[in-house]
PDB file of N, CA and C in Angstrom:
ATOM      1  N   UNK A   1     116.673 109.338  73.059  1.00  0.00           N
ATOM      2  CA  UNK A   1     116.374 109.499  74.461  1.00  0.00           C
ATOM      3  C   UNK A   1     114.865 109.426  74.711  1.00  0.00           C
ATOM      4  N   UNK A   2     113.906 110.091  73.848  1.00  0.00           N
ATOM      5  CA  UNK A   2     112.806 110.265  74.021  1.00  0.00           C
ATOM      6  C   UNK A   2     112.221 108.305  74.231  1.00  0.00           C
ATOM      7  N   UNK A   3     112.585 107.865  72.961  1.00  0.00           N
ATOM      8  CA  UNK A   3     112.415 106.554  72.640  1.00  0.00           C
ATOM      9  C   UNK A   3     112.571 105.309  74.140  1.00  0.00           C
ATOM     10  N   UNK A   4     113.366 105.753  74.927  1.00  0.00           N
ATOM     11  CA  UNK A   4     114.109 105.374  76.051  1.00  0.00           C
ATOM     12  C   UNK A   4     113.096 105.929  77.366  1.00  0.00           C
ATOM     13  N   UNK A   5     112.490 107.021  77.605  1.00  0.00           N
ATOM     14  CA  UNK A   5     111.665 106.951  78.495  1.00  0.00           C
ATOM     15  C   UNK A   5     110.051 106.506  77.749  1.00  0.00           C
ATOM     16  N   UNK A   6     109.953 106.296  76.568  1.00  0.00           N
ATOM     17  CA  UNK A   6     108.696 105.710  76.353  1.00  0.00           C
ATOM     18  C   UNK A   6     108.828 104.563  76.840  1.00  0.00           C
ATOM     19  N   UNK A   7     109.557 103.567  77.020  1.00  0.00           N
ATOM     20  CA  UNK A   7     109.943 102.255  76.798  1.00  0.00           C
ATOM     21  C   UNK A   7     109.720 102.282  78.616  1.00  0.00           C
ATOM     22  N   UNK A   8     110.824 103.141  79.386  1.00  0.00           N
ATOM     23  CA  UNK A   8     110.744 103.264  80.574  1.00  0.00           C
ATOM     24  C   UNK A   8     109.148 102.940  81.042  1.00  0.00           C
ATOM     25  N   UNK A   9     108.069 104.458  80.330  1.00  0.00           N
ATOM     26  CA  UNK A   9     106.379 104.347  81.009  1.00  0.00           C
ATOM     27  C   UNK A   9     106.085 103.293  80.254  1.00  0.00           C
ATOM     28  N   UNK A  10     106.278 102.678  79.388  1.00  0.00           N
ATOM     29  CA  UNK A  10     105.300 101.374  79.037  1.00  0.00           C
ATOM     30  C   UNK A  10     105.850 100.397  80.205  1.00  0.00           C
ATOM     31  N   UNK A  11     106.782 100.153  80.702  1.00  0.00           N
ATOM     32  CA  UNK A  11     107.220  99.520  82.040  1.00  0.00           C
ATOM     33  C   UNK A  11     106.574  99.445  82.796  1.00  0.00           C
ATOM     34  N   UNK A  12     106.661 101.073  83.405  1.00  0.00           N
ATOM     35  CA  UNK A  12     105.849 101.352  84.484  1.00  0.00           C
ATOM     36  C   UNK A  12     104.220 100.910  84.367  1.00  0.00           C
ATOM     37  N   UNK A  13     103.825 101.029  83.291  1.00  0.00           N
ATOM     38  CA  UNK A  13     102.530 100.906  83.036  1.00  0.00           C
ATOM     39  C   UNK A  13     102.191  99.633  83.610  1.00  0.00           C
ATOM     40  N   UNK A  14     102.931  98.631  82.776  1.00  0.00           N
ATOM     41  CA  UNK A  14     102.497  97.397  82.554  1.00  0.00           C
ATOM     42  C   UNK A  14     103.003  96.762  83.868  1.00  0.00           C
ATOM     43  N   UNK A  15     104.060  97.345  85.112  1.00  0.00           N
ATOM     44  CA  UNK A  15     104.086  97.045  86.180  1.00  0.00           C
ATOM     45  C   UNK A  15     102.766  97.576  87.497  1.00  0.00           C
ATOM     46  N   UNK A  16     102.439  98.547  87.240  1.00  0.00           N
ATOM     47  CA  UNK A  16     101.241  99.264  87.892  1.00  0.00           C
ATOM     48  C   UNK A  16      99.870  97.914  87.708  1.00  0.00           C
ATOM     49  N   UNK A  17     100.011  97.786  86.298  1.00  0.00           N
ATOM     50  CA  UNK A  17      98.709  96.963  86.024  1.00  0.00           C
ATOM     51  C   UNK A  17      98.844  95.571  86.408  1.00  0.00           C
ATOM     52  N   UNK A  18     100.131  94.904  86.486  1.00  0.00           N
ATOM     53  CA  UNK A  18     100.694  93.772  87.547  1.00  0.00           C
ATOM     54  C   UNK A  18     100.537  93.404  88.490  1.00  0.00           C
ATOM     55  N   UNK A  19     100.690  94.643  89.222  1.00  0.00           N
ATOM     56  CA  UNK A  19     100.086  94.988  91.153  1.00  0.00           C
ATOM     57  C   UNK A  19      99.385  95.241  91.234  1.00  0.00           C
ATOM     58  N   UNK A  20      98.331  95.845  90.354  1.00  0.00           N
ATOM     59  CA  UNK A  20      96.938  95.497  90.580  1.00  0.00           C
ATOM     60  C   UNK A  20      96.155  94.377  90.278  1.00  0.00           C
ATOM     61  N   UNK A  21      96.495  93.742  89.115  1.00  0.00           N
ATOM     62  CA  UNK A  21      95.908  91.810  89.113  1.00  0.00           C
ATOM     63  C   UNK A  21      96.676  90.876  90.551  1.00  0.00           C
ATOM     64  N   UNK A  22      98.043  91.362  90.665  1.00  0.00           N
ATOM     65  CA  UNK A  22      97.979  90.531  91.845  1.00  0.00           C
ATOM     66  C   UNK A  22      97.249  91.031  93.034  1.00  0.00           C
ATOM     67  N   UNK A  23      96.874  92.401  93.307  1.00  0.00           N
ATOM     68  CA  UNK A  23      96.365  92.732  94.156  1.00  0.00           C
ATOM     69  C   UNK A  23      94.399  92.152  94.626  1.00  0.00           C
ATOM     70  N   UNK A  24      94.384  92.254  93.202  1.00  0.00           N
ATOM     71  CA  UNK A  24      92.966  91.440  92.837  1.00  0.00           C
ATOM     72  C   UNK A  24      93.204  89.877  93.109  1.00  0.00           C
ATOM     73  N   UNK A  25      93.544  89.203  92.597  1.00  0.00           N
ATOM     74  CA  UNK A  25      94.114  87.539  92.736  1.00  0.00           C
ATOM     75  C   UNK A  25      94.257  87.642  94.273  1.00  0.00           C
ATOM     76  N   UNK A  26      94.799  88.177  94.778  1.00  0.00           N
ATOM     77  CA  UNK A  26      95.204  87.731  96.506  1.00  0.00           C
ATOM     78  C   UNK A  26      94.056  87.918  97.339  1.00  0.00           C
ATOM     79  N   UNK A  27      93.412  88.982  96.873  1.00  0.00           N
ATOM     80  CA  UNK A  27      91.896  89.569  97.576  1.00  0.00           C
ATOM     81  C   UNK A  27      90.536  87.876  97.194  1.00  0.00           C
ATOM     82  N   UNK A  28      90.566  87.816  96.017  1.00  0.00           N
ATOM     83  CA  UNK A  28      90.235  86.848  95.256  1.00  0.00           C
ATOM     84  C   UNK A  28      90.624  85.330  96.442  1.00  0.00           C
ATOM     85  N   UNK A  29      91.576  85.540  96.381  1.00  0.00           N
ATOM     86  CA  UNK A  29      92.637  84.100  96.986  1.00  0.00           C
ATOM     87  C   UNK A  29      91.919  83.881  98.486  1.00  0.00           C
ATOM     88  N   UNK A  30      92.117  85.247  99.324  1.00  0.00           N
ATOM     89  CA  UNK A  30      91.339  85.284 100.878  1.00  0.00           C
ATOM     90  C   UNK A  30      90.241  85.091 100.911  1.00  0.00           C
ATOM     91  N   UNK A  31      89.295  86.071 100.358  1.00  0.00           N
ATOM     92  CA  UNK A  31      87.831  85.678  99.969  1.00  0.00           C
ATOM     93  C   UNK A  31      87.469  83.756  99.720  1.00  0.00           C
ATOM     94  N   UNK A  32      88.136  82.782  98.586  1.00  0.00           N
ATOM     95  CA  UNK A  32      87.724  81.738  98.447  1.00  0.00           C
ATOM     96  C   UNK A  32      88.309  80.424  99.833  1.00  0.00           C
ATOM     97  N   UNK A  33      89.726  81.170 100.220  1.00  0.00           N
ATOM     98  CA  UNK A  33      90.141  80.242 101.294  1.00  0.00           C
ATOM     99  C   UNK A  33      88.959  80.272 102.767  1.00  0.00           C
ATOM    100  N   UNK A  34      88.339  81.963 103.019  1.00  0.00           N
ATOM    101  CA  UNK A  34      87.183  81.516 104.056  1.00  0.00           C
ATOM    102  C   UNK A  34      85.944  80.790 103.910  1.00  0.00           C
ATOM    103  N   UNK A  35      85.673  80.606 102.270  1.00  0.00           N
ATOM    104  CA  UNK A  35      84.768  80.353 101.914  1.00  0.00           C
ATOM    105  C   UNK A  35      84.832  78.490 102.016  1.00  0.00           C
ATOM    106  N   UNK A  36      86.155  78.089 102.038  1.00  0.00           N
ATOM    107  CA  UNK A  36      86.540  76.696 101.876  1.00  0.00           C
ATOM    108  C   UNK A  36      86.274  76.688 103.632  1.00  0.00           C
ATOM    109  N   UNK A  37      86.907  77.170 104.172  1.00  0.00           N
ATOM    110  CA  UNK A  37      87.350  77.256 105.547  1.00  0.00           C
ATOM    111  C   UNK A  37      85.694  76.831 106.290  1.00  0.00           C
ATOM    112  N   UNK A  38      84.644  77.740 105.786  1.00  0.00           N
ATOM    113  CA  UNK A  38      83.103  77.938 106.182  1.00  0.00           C
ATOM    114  C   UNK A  38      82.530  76.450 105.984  1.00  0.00           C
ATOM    115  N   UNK A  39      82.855  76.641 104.630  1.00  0.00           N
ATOM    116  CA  UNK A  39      81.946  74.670 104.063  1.00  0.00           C
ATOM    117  C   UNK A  39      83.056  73.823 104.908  1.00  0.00           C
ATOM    118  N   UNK A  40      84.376  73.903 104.945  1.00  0.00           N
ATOM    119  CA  UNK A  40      84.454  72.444 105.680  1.00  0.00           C
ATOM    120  C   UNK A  40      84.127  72.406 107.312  1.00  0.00           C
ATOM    121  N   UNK A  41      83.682  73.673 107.717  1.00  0.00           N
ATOM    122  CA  UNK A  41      83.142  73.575 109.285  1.00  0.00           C
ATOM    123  C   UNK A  41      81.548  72.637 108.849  1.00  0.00           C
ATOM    124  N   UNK A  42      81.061  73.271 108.515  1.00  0.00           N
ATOM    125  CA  UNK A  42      79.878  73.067 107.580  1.00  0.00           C
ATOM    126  C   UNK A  42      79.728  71.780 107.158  1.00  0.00           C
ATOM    127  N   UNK A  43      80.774  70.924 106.298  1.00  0.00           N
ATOM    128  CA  UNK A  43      81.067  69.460 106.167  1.00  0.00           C
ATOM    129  C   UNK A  43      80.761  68.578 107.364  1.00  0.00           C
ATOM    130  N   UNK A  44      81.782  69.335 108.652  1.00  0.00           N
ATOM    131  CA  UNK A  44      82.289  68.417 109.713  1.00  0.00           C
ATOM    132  C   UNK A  44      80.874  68.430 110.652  1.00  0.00           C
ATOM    133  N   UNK A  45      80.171  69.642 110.878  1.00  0.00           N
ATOM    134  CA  UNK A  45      78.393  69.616 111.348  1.00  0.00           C
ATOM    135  C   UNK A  45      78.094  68.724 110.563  1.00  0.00           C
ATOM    136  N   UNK A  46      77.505  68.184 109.490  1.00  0.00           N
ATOM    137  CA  UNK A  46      76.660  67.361 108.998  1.00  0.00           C
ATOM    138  C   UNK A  46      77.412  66.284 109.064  1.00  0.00           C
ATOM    139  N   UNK A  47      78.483  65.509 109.138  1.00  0.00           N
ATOM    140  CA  UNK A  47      78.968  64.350 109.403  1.00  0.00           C
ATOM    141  C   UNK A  47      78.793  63.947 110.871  1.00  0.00           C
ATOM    142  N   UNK A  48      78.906  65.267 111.829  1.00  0.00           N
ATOM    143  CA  UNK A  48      79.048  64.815 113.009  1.00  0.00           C
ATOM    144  C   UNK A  48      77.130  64.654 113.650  1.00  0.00           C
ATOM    145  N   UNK A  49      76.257  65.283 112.817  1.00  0.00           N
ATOM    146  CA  UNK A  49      75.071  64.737 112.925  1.00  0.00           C
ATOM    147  C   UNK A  49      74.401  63.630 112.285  1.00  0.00           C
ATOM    148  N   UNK A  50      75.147  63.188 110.958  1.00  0.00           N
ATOM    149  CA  UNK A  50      74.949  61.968 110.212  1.00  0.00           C
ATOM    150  C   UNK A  50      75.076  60.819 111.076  1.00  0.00           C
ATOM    151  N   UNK A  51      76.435  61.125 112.208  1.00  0.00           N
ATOM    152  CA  UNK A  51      76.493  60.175 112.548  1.00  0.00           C
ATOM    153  C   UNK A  51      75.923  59.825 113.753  1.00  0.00           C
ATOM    154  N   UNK A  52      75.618  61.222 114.478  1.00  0.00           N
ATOM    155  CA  UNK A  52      74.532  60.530 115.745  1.00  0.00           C
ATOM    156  C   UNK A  52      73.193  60.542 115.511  1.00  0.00           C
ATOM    157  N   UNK A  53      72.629  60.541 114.159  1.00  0.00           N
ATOM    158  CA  UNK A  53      71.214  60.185 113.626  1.00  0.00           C
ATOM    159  C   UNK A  53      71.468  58.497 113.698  1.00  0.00           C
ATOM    160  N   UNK A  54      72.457  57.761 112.692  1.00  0.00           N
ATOM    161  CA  UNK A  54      72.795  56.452 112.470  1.00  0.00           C
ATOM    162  C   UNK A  54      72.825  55.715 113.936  1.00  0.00           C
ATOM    163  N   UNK A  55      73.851  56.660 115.009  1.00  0.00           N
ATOM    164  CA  UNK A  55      73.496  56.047 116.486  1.00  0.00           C
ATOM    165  C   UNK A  55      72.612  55.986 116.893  1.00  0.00           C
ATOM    166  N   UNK A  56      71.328  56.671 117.024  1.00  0.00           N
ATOM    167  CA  UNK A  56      70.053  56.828 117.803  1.00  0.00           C
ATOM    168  C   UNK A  56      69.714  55.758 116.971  1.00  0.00           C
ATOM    169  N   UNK A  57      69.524  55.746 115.741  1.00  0.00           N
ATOM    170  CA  UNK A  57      69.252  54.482 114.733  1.00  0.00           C
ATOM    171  C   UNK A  57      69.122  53.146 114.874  1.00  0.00           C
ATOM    172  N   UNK A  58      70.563  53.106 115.874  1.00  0.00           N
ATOM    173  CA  UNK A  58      70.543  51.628 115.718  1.00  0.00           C
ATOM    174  C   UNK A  58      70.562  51.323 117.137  1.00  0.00           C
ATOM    175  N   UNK A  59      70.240  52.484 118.158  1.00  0.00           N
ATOM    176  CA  UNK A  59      69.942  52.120 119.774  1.00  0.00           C
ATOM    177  C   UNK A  59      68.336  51.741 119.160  1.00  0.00           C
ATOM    178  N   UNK A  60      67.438  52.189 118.643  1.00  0.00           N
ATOM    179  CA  UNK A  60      66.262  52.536 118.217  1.00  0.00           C
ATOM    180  C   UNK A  60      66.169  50.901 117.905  1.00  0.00           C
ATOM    181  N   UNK A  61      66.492  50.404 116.760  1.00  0.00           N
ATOM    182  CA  UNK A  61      66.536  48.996 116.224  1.00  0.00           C
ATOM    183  C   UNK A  61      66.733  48.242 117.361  1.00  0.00           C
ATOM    184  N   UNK A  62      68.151  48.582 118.151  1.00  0.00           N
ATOM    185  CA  UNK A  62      68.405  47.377 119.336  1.00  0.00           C
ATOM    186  C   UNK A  62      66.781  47.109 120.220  1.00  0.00           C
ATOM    187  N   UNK A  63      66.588  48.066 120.417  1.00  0.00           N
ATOM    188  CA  UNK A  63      65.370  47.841 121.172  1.00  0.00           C
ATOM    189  C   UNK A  63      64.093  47.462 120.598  1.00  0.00           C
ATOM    190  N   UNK A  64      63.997  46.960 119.618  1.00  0.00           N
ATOM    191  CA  UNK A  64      62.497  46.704 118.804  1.00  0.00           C
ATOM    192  C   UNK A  64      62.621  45.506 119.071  1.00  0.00           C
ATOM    193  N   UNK A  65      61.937  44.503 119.692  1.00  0.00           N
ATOM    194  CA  UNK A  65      62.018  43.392 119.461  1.00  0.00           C
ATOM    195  C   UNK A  65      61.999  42.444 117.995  1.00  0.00           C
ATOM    196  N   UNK A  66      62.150  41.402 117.774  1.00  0.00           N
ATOM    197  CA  UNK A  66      61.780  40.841 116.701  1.00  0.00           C
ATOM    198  C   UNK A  66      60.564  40.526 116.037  1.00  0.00           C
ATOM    199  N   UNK A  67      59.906  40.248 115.040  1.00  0.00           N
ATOM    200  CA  UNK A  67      58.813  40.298 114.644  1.00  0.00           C
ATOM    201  C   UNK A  67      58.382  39.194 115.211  1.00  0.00           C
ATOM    202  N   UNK A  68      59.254  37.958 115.429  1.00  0.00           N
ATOM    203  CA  UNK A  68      58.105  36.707 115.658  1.00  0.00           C
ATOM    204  C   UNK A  68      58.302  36.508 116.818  1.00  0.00           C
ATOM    205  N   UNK A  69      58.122  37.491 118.024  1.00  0.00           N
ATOM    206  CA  UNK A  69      57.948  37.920 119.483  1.00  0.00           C
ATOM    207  C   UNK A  69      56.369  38.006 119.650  1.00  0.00           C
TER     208      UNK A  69
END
């Protein structure tokens, strides 16, 4: 019997310490998904200024005349 609730707390043990790595992993999990969430706002700013630098760019060019003007 004794043998039978050791077996029982090594269970418990090793279930306690379960729910706490998943508890860690999920905390872990939220933390890196805002962090993805941040850079791809972050991505979509610098594309969406990449690309009206390239526009002013080439209004900029349209208007230069040619060199042998």
């Amino acid at each position: 019997m004794e043998e039978l609730a050791e077996r029982i707390n090594s269970l418990e043990s090793q279930l306690a310490f379960q729910d706490d790595t998943i508890q860690a992993l999920n905390e872990m999990l939220v933390k890196q998904q805002q962090l993805i969430d941040l850079l791809e706002r972050k991505v979509q700013l610098l594309v969406k200024g990449h690309n009206e630098l390239l526009e002013r760019c080439g209004e900029i060019e349209d208007n230069i005349p040619p060199p042998h003007y």
